[in-house]
C-alpha atoms as a PDB file:
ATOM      1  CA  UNK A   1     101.420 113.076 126.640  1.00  0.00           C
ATOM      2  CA  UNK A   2     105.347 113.808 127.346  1.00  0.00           C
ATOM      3  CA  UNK A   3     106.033 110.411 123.936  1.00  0.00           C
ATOM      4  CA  UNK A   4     103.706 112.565 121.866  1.00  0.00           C
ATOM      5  CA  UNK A   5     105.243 115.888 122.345  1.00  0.00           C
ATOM      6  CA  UNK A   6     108.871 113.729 121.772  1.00  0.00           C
ATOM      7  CA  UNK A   7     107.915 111.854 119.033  1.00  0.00           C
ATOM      8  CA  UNK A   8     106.197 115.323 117.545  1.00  0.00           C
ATOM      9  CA  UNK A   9     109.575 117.373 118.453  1.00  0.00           C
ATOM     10  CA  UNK A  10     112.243 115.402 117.099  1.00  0.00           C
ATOM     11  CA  UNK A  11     110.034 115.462 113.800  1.00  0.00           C
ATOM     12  CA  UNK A  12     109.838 118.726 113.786  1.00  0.00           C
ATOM     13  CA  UNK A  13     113.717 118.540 114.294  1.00  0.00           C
ATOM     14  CA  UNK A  14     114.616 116.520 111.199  1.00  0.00           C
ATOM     15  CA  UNK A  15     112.965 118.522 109.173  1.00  0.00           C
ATOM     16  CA  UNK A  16     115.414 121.383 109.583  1.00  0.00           C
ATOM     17  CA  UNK A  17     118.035 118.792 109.275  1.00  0.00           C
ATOM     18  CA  UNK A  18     116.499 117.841 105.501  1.00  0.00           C
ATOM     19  CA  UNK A  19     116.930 121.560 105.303  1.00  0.00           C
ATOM     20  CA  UNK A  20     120.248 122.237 106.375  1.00  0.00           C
ATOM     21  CA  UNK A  21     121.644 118.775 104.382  1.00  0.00           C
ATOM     22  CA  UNK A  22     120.044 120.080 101.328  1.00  0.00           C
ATOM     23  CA  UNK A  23     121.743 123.213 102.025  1.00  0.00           C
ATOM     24  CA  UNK A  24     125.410 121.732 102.545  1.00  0.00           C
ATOM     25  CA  UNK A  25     124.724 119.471  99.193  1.00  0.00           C
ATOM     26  CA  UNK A  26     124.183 122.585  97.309  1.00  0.00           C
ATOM     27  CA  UNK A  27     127.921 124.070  98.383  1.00  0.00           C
ATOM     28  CA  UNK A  28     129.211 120.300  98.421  1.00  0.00           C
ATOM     29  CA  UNK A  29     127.362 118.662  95.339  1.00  0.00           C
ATOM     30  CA  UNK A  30     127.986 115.229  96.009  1.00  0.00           C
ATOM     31  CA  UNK A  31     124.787 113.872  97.996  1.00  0.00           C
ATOM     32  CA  UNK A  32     127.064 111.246  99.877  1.00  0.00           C
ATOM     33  CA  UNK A  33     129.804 113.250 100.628  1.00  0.00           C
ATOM     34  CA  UNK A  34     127.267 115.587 102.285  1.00  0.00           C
ATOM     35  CA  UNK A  35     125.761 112.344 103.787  1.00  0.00           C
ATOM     36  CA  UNK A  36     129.107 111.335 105.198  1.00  0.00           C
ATOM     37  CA  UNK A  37     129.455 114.872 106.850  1.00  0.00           C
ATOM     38  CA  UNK A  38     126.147 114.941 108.555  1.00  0.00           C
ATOM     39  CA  UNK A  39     126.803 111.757 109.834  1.00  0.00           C
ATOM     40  CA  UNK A  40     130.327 112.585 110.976  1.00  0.00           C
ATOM     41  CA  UNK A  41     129.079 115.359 112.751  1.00  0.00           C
ATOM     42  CA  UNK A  42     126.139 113.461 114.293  1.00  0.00           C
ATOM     43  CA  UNK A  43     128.733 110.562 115.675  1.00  0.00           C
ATOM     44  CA  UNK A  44     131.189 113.256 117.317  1.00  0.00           C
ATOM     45  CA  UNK A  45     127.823 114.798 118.757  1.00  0.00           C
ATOM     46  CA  UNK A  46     126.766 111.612 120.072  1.00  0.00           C
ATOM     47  CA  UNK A  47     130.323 110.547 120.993  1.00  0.00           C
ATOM     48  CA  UNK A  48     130.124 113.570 123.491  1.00  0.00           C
ATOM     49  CA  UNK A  49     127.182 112.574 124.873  1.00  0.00           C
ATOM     50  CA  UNK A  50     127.689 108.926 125.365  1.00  0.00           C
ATOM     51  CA  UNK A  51     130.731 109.904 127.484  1.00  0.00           C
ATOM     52  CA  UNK A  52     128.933 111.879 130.014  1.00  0.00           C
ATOM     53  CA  UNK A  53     126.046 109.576 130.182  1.00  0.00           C
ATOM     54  CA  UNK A  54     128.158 106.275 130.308  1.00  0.00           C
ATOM     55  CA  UNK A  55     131.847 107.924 130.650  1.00  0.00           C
ATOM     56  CA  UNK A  56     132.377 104.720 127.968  1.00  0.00           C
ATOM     57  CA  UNK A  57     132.275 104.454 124.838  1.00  0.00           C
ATOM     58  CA  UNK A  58     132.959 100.867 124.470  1.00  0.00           C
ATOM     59  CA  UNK A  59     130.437  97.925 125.195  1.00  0.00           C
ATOM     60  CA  UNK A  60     130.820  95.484 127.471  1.00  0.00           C
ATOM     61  CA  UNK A  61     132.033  92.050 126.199  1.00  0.00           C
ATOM     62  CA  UNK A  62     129.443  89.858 127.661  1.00  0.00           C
ATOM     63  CA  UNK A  63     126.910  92.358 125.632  1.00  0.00           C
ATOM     64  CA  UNK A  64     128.723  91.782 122.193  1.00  0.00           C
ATOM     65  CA  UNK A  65     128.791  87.335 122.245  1.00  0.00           C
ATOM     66  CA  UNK A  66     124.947  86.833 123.900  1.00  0.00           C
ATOM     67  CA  UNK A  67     122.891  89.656 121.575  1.00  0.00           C
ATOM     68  CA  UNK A  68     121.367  88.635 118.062  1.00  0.00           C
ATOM     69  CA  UNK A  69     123.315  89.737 115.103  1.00  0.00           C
ATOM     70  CA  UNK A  70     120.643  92.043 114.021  1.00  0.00           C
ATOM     71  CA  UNK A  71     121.003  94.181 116.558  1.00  0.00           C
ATOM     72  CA  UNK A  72     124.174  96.136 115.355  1.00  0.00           C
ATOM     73  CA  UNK A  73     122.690  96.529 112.202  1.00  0.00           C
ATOM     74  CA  UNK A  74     120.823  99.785 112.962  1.00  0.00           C
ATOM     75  CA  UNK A  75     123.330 102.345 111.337  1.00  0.00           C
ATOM     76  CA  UNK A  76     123.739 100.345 108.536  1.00  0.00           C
ATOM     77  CA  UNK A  77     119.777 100.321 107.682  1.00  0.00           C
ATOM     78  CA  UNK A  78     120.015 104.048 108.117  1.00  0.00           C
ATOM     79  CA  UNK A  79     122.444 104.520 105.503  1.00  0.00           C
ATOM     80  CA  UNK A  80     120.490 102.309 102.707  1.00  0.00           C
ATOM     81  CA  UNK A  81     117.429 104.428 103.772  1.00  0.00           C
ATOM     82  CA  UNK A  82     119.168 107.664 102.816  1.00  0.00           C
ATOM     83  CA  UNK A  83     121.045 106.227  99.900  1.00  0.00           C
ATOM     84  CA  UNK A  84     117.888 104.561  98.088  1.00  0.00           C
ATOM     85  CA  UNK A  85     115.902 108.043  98.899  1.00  0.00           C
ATOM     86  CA  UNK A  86     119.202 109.791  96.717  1.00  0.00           C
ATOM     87  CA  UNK A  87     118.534 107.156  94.253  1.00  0.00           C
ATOM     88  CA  UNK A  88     114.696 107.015  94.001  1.00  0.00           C
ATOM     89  CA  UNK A  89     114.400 111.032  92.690  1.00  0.00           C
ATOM     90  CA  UNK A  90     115.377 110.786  89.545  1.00  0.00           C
ATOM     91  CA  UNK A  91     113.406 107.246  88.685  1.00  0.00           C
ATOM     92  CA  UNK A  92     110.055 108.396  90.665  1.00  0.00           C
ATOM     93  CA  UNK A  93     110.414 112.064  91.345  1.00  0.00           C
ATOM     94  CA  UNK A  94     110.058 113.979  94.104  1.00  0.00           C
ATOM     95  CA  UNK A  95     106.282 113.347  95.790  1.00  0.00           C
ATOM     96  CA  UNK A  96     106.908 109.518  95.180  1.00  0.00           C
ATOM     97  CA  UNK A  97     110.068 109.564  96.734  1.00  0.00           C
ATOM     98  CA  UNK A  98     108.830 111.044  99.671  1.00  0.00           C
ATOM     99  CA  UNK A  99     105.283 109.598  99.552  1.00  0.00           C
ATOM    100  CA  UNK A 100     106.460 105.232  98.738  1.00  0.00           C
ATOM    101  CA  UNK A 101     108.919 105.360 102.014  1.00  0.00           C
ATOM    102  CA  UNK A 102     106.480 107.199 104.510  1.00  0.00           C
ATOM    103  CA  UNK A 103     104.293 103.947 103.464  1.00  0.00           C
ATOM    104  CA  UNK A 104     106.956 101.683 104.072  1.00  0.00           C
ATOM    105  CA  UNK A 105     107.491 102.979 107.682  1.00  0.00           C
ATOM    106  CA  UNK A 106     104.010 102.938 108.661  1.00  0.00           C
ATOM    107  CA  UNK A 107     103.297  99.222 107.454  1.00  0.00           C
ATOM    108  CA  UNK A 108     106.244  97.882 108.854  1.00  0.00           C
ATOM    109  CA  UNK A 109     106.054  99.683 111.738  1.00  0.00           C
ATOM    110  CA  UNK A 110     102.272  98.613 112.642  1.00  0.00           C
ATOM    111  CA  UNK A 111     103.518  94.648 111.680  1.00  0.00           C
ATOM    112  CA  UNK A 112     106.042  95.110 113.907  1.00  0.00           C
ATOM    113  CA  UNK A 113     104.316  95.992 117.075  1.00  0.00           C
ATOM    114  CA  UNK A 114     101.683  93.654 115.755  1.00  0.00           C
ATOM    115  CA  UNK A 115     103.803  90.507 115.759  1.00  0.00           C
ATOM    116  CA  UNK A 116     106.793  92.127 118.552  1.00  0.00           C
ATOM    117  CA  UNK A 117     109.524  91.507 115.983  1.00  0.00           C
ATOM    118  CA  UNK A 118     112.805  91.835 116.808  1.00  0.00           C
ATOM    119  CA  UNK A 119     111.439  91.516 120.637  1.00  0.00           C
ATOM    120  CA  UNK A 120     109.250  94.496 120.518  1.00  0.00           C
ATOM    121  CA  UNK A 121     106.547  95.123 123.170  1.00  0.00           C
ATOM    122  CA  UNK A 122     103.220  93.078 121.363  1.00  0.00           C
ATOM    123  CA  UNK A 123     100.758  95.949 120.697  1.00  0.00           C
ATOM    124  CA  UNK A 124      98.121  93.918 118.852  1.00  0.00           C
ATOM    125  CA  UNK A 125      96.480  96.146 115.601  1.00  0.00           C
ATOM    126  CA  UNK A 126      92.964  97.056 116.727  1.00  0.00           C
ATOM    127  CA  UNK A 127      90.333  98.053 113.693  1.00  0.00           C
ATOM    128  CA  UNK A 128      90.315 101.575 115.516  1.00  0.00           C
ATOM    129  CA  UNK A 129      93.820 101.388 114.892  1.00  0.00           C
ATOM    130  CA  UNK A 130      93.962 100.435 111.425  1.00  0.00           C
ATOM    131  CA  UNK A 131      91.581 103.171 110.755  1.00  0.00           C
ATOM    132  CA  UNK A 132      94.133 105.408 112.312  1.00  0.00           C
ATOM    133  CA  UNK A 133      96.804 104.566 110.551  1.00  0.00           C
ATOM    134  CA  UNK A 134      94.679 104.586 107.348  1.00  0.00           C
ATOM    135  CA  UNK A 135      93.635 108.293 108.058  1.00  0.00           C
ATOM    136  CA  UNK A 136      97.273 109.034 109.140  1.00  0.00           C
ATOM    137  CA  UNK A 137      98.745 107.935 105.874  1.00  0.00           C
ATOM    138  CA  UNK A 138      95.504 109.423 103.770  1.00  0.00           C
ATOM    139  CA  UNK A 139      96.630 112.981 105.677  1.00  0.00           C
ATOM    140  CA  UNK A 140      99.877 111.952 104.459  1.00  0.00           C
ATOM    141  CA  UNK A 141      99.224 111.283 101.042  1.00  0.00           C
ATOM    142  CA  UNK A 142      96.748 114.648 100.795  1.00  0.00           C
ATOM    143  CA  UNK A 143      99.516 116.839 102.476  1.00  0.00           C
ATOM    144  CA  UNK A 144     102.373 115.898 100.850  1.00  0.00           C
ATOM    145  CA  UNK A 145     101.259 114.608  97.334  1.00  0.00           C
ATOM    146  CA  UNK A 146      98.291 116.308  96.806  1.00  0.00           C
ATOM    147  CA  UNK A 147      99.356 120.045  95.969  1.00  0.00           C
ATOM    148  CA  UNK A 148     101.989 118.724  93.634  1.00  0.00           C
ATOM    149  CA  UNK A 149      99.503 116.442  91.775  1.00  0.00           C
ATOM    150  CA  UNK A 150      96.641 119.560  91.322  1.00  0.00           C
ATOM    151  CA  UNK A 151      99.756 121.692  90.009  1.00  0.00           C
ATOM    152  CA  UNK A 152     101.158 119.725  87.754  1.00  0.00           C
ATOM    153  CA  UNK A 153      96.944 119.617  86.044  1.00  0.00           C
ATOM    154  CA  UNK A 154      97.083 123.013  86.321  1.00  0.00           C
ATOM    155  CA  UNK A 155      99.763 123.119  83.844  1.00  0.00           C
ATOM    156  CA  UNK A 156      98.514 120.087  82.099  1.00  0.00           C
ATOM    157  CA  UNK A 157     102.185 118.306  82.969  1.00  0.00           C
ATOM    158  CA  UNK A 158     100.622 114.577  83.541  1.00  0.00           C
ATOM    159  CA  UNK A 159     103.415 112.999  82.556  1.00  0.00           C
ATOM    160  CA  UNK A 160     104.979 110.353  84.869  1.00  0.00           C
ATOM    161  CA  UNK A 161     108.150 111.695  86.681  1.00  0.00           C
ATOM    162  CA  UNK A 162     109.970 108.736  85.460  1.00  0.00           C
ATOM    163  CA  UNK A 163     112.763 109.189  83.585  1.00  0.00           C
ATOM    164  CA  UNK A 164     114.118 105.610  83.783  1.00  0.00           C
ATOM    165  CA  UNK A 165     113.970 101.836  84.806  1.00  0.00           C
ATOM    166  CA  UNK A 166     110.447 100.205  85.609  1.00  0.00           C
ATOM    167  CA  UNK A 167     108.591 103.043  87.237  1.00  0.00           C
ATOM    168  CA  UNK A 168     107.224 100.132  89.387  1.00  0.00           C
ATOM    169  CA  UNK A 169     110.005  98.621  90.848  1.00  0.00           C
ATOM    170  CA  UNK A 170     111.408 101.471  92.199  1.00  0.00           C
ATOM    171  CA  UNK A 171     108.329 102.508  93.877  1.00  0.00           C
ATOM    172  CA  UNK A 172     108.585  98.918  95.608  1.00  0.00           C
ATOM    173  CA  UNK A 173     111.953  99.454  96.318  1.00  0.00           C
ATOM    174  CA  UNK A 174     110.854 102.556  97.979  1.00  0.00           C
ATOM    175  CA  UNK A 175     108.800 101.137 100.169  1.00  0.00           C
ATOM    176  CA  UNK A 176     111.033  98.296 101.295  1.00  0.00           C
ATOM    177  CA  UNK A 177     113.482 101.338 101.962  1.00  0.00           C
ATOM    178  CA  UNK A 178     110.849 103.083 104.699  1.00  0.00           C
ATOM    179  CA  UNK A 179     110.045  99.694 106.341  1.00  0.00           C
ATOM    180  CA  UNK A 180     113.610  99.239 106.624  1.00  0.00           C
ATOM    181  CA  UNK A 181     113.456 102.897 108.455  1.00  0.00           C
ATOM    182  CA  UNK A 182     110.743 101.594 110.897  1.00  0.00           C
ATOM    183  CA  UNK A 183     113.368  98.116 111.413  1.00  0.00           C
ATOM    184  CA  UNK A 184     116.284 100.497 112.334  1.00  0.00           C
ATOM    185  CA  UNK A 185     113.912 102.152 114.644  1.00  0.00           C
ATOM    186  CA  UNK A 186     112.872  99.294 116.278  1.00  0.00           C
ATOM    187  CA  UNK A 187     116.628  98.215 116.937  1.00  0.00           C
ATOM    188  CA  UNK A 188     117.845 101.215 118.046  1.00  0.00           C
ATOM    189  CA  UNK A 189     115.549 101.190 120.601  1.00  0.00           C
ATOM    190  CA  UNK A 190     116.112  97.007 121.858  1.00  0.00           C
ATOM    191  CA  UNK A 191     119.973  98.201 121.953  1.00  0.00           C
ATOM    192  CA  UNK A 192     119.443 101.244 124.021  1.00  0.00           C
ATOM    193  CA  UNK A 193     117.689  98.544 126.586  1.00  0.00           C
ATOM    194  CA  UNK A 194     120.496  96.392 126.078  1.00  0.00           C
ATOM    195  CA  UNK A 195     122.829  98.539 126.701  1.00  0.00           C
ATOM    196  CA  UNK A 196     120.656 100.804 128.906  1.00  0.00           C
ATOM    197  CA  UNK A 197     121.667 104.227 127.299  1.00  0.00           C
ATOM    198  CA  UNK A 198     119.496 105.483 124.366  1.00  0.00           C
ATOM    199  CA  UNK A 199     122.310 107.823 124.029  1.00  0.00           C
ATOM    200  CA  UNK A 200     124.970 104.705 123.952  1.00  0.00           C
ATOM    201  CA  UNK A 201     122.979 102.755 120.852  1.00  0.00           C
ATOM    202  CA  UNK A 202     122.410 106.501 118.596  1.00  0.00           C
ATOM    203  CA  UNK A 203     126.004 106.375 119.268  1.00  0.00           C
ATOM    204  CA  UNK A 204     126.886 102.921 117.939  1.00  0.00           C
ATOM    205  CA  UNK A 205     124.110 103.419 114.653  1.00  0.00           C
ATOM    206  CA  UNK A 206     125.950 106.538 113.857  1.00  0.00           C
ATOM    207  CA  UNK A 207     129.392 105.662 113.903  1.00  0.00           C
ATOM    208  CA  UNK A 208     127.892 102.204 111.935  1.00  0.00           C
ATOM    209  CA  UNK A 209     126.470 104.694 109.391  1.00  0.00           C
ATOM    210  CA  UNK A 210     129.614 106.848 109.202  1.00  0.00           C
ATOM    211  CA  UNK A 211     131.734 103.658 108.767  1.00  0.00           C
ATOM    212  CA  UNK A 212     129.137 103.111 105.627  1.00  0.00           C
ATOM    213  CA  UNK A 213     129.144 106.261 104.174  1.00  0.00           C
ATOM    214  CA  UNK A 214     132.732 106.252 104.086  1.00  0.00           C
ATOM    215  CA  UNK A 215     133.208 103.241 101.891  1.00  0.00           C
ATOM    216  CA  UNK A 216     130.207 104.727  99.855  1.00  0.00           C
ATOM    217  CA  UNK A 217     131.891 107.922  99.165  1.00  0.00           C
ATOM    218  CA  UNK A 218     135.387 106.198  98.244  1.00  0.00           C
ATOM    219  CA  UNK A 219     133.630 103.971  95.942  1.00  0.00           C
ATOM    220  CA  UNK A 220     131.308 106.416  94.298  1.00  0.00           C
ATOM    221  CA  UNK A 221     133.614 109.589  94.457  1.00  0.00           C
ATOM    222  CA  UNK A 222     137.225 108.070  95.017  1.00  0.00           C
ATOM    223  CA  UNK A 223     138.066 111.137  97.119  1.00  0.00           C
ATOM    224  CA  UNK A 224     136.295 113.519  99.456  1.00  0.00           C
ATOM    225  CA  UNK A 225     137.679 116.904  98.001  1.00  0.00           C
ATOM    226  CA  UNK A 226     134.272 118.290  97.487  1.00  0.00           C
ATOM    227  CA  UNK A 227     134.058 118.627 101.039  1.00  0.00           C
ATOM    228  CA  UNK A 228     136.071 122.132 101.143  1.00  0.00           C
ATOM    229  CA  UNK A 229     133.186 123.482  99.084  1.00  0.00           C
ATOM    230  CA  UNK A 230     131.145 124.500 102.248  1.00  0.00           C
ATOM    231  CA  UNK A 231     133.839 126.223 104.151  1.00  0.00           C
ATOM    232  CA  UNK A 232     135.230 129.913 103.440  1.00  0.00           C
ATOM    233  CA  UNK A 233     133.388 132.903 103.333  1.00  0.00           C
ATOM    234  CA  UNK A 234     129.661 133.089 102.626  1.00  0.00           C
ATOM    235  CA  UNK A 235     128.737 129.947 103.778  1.00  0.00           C
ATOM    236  CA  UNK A 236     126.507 129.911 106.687  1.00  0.00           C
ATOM    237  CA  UNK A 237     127.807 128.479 109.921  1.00  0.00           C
ATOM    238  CA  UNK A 238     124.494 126.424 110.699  1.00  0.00           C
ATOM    239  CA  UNK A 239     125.724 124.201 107.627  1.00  0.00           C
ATOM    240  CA  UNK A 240     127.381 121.943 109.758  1.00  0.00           C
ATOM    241  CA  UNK A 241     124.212 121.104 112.705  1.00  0.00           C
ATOM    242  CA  UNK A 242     122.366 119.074 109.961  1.00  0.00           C
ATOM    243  CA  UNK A 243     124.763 115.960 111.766  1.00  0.00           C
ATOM    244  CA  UNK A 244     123.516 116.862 115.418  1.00  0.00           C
ATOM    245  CA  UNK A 245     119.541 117.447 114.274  1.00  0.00           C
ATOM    246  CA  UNK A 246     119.541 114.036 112.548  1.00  0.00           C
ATOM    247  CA  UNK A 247     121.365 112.650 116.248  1.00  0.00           C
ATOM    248  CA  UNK A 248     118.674 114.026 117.894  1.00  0.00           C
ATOM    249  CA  UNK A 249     116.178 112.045 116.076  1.00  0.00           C
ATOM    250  CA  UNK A 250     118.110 109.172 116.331  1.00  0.00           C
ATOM    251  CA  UNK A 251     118.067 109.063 120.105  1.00  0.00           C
ATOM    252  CA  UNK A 252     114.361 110.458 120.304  1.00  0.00           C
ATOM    253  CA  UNK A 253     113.213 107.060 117.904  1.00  0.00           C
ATOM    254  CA  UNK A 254     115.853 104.933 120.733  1.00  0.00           C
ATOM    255  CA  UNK A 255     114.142 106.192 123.924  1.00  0.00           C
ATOM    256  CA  UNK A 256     110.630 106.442 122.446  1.00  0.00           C
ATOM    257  CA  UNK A 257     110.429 103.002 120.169  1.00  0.00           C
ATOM    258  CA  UNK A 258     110.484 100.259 123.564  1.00  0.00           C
ATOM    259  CA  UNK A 259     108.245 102.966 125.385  1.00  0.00           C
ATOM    260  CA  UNK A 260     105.409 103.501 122.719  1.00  0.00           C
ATOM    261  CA  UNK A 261     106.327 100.971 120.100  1.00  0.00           C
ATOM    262  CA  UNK A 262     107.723 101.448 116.570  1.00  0.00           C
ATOM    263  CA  UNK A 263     104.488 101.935 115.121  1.00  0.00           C
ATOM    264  CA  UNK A 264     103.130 105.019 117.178  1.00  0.00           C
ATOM    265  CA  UNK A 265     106.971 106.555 117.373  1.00  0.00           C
ATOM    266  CA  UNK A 266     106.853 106.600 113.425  1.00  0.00           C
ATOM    267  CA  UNK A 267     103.746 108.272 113.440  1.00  0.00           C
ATOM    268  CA  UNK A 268     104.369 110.882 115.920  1.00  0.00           C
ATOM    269  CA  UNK A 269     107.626 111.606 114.156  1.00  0.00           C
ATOM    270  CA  UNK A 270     105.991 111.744 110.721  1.00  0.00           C
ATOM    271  CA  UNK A 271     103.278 114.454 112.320  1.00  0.00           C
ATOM    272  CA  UNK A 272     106.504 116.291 113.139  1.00  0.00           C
ATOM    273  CA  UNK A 273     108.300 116.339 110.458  1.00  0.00           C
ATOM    274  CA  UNK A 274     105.579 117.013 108.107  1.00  0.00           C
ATOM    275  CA  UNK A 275     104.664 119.800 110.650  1.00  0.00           C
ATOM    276  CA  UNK A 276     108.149 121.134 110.332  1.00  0.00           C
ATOM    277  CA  UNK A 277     108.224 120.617 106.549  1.00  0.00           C
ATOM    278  CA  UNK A 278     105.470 123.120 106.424  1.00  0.00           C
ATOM    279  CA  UNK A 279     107.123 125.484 108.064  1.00  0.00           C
ATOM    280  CA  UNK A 280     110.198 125.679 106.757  1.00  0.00           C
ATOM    281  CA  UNK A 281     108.346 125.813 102.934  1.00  0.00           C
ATOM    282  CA  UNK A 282     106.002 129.030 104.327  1.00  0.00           C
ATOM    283  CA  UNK A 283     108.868 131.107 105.396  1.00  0.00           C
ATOM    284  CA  UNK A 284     111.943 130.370 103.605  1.00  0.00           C
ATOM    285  CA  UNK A 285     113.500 128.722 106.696  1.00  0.00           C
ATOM    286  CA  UNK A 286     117.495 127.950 106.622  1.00  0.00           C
ATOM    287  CA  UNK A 287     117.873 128.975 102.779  1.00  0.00           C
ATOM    288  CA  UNK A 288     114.609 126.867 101.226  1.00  0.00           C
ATOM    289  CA  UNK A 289     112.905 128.331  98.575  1.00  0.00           C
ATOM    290  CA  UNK A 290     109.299 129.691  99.930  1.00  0.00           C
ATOM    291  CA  UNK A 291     106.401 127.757  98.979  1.00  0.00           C
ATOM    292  CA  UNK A 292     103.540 129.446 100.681  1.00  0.00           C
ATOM    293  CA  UNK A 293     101.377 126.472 102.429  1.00  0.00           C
ATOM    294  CA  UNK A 294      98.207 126.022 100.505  1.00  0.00           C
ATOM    295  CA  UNK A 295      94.814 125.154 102.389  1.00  0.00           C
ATOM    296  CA  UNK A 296      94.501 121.567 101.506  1.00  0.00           C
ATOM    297  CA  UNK A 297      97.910 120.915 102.955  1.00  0.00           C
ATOM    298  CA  UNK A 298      96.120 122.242 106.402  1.00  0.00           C
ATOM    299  CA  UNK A 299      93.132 119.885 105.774  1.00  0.00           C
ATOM    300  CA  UNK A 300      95.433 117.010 105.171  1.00  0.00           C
ATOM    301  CA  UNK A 301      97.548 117.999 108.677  1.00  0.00           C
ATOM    302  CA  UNK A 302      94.129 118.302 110.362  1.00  0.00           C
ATOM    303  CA  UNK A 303      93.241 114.369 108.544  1.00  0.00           C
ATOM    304  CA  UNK A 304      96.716 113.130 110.138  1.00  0.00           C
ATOM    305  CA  UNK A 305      95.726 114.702 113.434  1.00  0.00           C
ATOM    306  CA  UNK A 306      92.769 112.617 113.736  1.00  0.00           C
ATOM    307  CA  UNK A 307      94.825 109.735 112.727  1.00  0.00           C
ATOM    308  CA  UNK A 308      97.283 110.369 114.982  1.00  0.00           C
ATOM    309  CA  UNK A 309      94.925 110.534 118.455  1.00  0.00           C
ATOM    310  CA  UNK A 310      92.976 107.150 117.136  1.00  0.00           C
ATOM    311  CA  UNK A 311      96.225 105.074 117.096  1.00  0.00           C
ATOM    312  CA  UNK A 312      97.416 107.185 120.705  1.00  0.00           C
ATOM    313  CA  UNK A 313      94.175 106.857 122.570  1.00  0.00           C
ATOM    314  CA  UNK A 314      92.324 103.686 121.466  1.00  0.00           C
END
């Protein structure tokens, strides 16, 4: 019970981050630059913690020449996975860009456990399991897609979202994104055995992603001036937690991922964040606009529900 009510919580918890870094890109209005400062934030968060769990921050040198390549390579998954997301709105919209990922994760996730990639616990796929997942992602689809596909009828706007490039291969692109989501999960969580700190391998993805973002930013914005748009007056002081949030899920996906496997951690996060995402629409939570929850998005929370307890229990 105590994975479920992690994987459910840190959920929960980065969807007040997705609030709070839409938030700081408002003041900032360069998506990476506000990328680069959750992240920044996230690594000195993490930083702090390493040291009182390991009172290190470096690895030991035997751990760096006899581990796989891949393993290093979690931060730098996480920081295609946010960049494609930036890039995906404005070729897919908003409900595919949320909707083609989540399906990413969930696939690759359940192949993953299936097959104990990237030496994952085996956790063969069952048929009660696939019809888990299948319900999961159909509470998915009906809670998150659903309500923006019956308004848009409403007011007779069926036009496709697209506004350019093959509508197509960005939606494949944004599925290859999410699996690469569920990979980074996976990682994470063989380097926090590795290293035998959860806390220790968030660290070393963060700073990864950080390191990243940085080059991104200098590339795409040559400077990172627009920074000094979220400080001064007016601007709320909770701008700057959207860094320690997204940590938080970070090391909750490390500890939970070689515990429960990739495949149930995604889904137990997804619950949570989509959980979270409700609430913060209903009330207007950390500056979002307030979109009053409508009763199908309840039915489709109820369908992931039963998802969710199929994959857990059988």
């Amino acid at each position: 019970m105590l994975p479920i009510t992690i994987g459910i919580a840190i959920g929960i918890i980065v969807s007040f981050q997705t609030a709070v870094n839409s938030r700081l890109r408002h003041f900032i209005g360069s998506p990476y630059q506000a990328s680069f400062v959750s992240f920044t934030v996230g690594t000195v968060f993490l930083a702090v913690m390493t040291l009182i769990d390991q009172h290190t921050l470096l690895v030991a040198p035997h751990v760096l020449v006899t581990q796989p390549w891949w393993i290093w390579i979690g931060g730098l998954l996480g920081v295609i996975f946010l960049t494609a997301n930036i890039l995906l709105f404005p070729h897919i919209g908003a409900v595919q860009t949320a909707i083609m990922p989540i399906l990413g994760q969930v696939v690759m996730g359940s192949i993953i456990d299936n097959f104990g990639w990237f030496h994952a616990n085996r956790q063969p796929l069952t048929l009660i399991k696939l019809t888990g997942l299948l319900l999961a992602l159909l509470g998915i689809l009906i809670t998150v897609a659903l309500p923006e596909i019956l308004r848009r009828r409403q007011h007779r706007q069926l036009a496709t979202e697209s506004t350019a490039g093959n509508p197509l291969v960005w939606r494949l692109i944004g599925v290859f994104t999410g699996a690469l989501g569920a990979t980074q999960t996976t990682i994470n969580g063989r380097l926090g055995l590795v290293l035998h700190s959860a806390v220790h391998a968030a660290f070393i993805s963060f700073l990864i992603g950080t390191i990243g973002l940085f080059v991104i930013v200098l590339v795409v914005n040559r400077g990172f001036r627009e920074i000094g748009r979220a400080t001064g007056h007016g601007k709320p002081w909770w701008l700057w937690i959207g860094g320690m949030l997204g940590a938080i899920f970070v090391l909750g996906n490390a500890y939970l991922a070689p515990i429960i496997g990739t495949g149930q951690t995604v889904v137990f996060a997804l619950l949570g964040q989509i959980t979270g995402g409700l609430l913060v629409d209903q009330f207007g939570l950390l500056g979002a606009r307030r979109k009053p929850v409508v009763p199908v998005q309840l039915f489709g929370l109820l369908v992931l529900i039963i998802g969710v307890v199929m994959i857990r229990l059988f």
